[in-house]
PDB file of N, CA and C in Angstrom:
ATOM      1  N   UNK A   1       0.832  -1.173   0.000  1.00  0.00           N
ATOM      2  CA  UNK A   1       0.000   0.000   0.000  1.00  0.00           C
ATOM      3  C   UNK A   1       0.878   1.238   0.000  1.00  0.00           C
ATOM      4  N   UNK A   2       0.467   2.799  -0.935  1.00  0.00           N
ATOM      5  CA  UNK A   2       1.092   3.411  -0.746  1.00  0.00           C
ATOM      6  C   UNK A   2       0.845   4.499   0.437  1.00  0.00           C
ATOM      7  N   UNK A   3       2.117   5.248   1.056  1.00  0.00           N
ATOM      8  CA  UNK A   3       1.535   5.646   2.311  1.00  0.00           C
ATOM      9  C   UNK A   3       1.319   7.557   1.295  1.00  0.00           C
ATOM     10  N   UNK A   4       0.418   8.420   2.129  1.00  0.00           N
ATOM     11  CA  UNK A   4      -0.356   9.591   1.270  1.00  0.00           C
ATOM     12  C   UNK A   4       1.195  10.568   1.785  1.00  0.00           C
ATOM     13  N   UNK A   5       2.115  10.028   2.893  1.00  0.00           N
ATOM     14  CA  UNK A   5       2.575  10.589   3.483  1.00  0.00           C
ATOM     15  C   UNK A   5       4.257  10.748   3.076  1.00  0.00           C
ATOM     16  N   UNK A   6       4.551   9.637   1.954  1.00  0.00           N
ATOM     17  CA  UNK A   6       5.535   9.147   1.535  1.00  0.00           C
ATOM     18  C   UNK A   6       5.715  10.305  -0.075  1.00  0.00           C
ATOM     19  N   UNK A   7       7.141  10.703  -0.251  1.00  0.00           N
ATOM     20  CA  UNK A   7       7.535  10.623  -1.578  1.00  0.00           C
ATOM     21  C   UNK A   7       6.644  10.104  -2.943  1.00  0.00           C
ATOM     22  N   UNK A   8       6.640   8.566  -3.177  1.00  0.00           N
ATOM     23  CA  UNK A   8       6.275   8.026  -4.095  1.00  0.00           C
ATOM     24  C   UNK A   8       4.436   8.021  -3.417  1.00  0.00           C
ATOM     25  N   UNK A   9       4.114   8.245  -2.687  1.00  0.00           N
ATOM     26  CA  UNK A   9       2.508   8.688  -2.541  1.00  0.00           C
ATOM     27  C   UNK A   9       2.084   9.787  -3.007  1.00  0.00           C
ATOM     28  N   UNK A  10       2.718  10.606  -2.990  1.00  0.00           N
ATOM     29  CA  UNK A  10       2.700  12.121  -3.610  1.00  0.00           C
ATOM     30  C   UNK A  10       2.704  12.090  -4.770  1.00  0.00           C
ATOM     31  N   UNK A  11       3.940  11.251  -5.782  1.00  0.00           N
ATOM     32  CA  UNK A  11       4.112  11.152  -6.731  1.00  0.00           C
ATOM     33  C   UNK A  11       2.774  10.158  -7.649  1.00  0.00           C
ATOM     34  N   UNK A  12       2.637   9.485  -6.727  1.00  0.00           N
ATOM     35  CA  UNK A  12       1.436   8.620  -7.516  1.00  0.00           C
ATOM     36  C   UNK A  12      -0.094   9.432  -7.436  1.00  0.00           C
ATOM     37  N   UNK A  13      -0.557  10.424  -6.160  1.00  0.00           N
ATOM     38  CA  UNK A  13      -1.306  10.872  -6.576  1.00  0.00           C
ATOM     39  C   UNK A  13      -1.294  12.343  -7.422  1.00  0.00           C
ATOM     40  N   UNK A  14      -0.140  12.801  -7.637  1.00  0.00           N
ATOM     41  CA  UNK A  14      -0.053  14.199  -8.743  1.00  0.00           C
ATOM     42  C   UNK A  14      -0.031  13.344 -10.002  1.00  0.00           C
ATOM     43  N   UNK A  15       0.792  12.357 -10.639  1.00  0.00           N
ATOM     44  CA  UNK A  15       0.546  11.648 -11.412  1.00  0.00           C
ATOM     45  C   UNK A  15      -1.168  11.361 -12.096  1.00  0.00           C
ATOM     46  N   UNK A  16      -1.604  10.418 -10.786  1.00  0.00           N
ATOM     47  CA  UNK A  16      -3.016  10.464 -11.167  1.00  0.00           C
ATOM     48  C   UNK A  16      -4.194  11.218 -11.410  1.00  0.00           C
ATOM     49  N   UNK A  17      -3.557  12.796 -10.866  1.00  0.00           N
ATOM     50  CA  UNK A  17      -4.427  14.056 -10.682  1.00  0.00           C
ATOM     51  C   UNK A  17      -4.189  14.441 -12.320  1.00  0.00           C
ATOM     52  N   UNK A  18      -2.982  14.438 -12.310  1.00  0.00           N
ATOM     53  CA  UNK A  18      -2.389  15.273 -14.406  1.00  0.00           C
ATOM     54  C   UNK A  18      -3.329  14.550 -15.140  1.00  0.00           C
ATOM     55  N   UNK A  19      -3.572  12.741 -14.966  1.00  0.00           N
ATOM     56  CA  UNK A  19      -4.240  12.274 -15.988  1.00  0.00           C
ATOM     57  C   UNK A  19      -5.818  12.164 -15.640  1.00  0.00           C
ATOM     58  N   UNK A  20      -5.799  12.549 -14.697  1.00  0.00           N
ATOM     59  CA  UNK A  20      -7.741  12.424 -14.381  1.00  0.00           C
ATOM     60  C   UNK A  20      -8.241  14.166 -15.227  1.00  0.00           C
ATOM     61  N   UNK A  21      -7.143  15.023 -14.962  1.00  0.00           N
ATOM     62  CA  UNK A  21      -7.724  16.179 -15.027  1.00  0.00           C
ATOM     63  C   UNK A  21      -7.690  16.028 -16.688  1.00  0.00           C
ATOM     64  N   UNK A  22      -6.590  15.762 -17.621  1.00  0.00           N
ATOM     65  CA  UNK A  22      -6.350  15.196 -18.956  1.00  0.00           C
ATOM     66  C   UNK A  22      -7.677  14.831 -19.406  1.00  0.00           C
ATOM     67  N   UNK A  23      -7.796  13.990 -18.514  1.00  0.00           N
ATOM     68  CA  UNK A  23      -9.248  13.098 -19.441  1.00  0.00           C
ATOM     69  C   UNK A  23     -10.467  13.864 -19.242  1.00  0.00           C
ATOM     70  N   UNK A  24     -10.598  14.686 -17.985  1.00  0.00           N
ATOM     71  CA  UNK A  24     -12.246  15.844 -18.257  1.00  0.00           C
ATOM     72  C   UNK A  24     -11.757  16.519 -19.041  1.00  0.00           C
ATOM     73  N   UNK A  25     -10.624  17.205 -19.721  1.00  0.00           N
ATOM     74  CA  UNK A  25     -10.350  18.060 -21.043  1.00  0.00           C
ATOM     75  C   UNK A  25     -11.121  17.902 -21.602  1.00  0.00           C
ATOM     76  N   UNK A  26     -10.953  16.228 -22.354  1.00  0.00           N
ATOM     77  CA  UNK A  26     -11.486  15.629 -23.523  1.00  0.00           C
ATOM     78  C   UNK A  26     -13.119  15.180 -23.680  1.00  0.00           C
ATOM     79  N   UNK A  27     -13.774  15.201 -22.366  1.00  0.00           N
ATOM     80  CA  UNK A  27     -14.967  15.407 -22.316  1.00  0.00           C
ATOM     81  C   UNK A  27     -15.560  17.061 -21.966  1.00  0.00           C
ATOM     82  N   UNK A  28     -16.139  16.947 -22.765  1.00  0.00           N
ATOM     83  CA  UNK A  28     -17.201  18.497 -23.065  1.00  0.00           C
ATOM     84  C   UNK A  28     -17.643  18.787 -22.269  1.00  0.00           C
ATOM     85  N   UNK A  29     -18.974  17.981 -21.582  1.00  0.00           N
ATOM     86  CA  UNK A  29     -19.669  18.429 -19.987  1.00  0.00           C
ATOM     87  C   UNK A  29     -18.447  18.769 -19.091  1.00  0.00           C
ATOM     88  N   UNK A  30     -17.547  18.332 -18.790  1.00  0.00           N
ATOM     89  CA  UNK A  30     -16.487  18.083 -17.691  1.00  0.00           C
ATOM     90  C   UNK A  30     -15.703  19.374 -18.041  1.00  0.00           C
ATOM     91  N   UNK A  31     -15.175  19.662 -18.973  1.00  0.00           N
ATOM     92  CA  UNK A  31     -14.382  20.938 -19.483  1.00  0.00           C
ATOM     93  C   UNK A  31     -15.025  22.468 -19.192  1.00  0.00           C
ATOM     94  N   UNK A  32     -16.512  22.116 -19.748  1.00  0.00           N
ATOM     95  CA  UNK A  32     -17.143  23.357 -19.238  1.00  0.00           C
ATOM     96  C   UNK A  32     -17.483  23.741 -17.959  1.00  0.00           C
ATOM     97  N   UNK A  33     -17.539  22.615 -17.171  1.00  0.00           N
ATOM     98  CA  UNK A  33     -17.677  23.118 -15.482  1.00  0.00           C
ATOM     99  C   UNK A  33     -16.818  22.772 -14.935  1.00  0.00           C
ATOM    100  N   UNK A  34     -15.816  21.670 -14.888  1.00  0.00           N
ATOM    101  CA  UNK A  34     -14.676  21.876 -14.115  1.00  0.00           C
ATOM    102  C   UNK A  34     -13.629  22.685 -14.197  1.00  0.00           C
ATOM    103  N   UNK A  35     -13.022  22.861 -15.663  1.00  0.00           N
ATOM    104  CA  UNK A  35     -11.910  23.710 -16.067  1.00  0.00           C
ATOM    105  C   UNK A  35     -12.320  24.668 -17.003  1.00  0.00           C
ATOM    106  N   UNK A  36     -12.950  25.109 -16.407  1.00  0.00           N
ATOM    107  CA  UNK A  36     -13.909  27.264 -16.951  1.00  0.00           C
ATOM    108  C   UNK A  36     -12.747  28.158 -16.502  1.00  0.00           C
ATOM    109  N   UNK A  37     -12.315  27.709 -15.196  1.00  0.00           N
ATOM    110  CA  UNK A  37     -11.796  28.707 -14.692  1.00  0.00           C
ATOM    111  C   UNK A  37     -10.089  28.558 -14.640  1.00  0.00           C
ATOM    112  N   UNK A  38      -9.338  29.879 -14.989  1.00  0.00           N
ATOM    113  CA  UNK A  38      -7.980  29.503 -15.019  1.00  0.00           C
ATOM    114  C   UNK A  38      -6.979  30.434 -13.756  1.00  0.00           C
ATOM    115  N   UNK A  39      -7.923  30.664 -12.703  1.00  0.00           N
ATOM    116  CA  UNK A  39      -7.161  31.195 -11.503  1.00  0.00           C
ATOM    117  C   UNK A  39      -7.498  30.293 -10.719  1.00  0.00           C
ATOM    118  N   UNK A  40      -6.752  31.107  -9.191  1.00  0.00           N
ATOM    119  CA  UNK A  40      -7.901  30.526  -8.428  1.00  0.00           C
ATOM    120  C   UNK A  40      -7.353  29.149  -7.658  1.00  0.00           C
ATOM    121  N   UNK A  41      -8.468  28.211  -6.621  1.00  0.00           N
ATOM    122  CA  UNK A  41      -8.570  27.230  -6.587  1.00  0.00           C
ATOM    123  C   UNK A  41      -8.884  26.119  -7.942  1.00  0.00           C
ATOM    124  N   UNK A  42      -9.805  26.921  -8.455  1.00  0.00           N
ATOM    125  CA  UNK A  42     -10.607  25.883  -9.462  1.00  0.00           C
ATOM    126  C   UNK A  42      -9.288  25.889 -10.860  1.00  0.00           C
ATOM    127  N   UNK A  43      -8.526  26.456 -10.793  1.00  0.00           N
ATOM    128  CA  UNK A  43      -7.696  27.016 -11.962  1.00  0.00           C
ATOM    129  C   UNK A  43      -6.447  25.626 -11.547  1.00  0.00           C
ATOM    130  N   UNK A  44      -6.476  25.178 -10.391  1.00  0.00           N
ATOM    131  CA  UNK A  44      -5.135  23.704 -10.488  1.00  0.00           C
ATOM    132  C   UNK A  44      -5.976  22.905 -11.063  1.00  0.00           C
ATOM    133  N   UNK A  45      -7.287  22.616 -11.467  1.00  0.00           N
ATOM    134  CA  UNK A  45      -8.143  21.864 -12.372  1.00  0.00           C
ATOM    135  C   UNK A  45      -7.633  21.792 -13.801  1.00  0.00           C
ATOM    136  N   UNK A  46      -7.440  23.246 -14.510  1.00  0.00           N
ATOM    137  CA  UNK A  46      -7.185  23.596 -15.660  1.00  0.00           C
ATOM    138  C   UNK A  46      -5.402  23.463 -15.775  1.00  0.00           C
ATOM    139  N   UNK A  47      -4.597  23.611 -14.947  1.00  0.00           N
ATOM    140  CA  UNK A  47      -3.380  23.784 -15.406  1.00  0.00           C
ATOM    141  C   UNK A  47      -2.843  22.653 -15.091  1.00  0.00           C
ATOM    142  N   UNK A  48      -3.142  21.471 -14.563  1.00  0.00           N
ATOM    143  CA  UNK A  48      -2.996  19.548 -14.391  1.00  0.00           C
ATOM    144  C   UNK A  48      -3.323  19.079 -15.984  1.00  0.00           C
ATOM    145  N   UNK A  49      -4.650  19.920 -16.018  1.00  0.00           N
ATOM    146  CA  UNK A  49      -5.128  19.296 -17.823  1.00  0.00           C
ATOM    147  C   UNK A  49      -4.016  19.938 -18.273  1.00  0.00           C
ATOM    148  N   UNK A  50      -4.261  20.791 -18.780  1.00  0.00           N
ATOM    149  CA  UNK A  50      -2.943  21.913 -19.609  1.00  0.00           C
ATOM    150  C   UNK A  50      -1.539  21.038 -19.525  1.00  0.00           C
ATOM    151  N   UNK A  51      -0.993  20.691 -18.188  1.00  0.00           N
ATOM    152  CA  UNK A  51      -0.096  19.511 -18.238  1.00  0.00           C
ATOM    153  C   UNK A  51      -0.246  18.260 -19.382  1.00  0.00           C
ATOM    154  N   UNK A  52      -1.043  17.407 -18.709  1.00  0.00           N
ATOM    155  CA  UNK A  52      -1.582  16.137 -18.949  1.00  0.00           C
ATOM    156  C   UNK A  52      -1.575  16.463 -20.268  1.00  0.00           C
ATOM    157  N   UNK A  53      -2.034  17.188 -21.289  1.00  0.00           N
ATOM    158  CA  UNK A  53      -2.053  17.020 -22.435  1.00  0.00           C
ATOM    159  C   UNK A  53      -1.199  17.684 -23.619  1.00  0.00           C
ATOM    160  N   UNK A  54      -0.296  18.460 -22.821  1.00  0.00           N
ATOM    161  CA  UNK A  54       1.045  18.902 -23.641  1.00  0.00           C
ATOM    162  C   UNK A  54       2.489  17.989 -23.717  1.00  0.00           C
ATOM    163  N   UNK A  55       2.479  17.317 -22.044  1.00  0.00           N
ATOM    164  CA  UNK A  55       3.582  16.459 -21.847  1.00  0.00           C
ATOM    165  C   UNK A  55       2.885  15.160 -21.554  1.00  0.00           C
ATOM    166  N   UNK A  56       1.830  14.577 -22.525  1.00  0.00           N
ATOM    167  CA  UNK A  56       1.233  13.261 -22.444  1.00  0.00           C
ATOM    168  C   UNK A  56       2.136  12.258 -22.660  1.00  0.00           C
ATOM    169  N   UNK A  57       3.199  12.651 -23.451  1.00  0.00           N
ATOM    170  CA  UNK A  57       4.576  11.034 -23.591  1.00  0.00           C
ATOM    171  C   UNK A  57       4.903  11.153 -22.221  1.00  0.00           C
ATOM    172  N   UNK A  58       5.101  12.193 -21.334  1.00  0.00           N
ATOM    173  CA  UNK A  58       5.958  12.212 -20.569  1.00  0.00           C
ATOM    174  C   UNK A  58       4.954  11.828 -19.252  1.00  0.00           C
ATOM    175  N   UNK A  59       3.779  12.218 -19.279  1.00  0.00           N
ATOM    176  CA  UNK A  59       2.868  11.540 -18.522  1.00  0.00           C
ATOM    177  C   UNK A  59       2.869  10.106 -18.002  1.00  0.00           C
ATOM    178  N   UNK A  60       2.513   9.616 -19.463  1.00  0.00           N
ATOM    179  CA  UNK A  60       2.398   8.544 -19.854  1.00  0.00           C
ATOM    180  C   UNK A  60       3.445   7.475 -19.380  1.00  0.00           C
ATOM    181  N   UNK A  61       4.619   7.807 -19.689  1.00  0.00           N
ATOM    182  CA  UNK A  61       5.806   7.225 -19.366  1.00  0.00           C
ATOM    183  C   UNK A  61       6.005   7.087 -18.125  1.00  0.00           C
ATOM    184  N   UNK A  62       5.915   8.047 -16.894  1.00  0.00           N
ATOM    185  CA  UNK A  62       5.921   8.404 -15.661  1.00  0.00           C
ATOM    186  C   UNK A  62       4.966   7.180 -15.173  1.00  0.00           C
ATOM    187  N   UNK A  63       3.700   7.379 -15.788  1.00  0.00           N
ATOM    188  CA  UNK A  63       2.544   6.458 -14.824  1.00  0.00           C
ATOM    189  C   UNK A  63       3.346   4.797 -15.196  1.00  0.00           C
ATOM    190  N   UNK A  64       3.609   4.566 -15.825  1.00  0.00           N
ATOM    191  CA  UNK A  64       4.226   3.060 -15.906  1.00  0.00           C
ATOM    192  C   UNK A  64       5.195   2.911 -15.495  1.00  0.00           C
ATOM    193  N   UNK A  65       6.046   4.170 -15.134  1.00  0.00           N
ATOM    194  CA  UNK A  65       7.409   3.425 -14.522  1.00  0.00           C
ATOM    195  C   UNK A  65       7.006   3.470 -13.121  1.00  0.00           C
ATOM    196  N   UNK A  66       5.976   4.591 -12.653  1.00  0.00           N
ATOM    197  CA  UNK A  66       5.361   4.378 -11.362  1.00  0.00           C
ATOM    198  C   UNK A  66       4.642   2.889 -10.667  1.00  0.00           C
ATOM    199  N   UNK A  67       3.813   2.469 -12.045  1.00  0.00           N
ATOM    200  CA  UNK A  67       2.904   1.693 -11.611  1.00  0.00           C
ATOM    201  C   UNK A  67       4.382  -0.116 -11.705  1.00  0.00           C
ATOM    202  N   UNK A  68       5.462  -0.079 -12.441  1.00  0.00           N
ATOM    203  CA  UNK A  68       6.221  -0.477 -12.242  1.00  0.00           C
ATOM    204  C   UNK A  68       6.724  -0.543 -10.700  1.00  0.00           C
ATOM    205  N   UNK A  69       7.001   0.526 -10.311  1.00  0.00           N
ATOM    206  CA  UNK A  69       7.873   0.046  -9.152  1.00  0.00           C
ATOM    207  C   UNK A  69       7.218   0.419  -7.814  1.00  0.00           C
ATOM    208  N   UNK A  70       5.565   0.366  -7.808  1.00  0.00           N
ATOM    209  CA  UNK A  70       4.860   0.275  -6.758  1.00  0.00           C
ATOM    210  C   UNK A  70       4.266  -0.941  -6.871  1.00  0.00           C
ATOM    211  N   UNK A  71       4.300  -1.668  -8.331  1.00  0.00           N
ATOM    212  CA  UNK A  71       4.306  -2.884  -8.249  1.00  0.00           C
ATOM    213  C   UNK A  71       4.988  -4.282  -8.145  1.00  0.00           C
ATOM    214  N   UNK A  72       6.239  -4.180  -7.788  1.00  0.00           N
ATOM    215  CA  UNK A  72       7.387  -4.754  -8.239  1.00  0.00           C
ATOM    216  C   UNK A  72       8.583  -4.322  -7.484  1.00  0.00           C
ATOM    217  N   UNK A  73       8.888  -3.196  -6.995  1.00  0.00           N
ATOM    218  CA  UNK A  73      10.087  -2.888  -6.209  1.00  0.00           C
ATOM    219  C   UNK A  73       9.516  -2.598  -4.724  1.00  0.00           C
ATOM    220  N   UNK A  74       8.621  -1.689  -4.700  1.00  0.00           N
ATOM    221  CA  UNK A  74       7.884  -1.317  -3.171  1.00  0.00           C
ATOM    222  C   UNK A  74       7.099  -2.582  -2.933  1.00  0.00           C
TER     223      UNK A  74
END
């Protein structure tokens, strides 16, 4: 289990935040009310997507070497 309190807990949930927020981009309902706004609280909504979908190789790559060695080394 990962601890919320650990390094690689952090890393696995900003990881999972870049690609959750990525994927309401790409849905329409989700884009218009979650990421409307680009300040703010509601504005780390929009700039995780803005991530997630400029550095998606690099995303991408990250979540498997993660899911690698929380599966397999930790």
């Amino acid at each position: 289990m990962t601890n919320a309190y650990s390094l690689d807990g952090v890393l696995v949930f900003g990881l999972l935040f870049v690609c959750t927020c990525a994927y309401f981009r790409k849905v329409p309902r989700l884009k218009a009310w979650l990421l409307s706004e680009k300040r703010g609280v509601w504005g780390v909504f929009y700039k995780a997507a803005v991530i997630g979908t400029r550095l998606h190789a690099v995303v991408a790559i990250s979540c498997i070497v993660m899911a690698f060695y929380v599966l397999f080394i930790k």
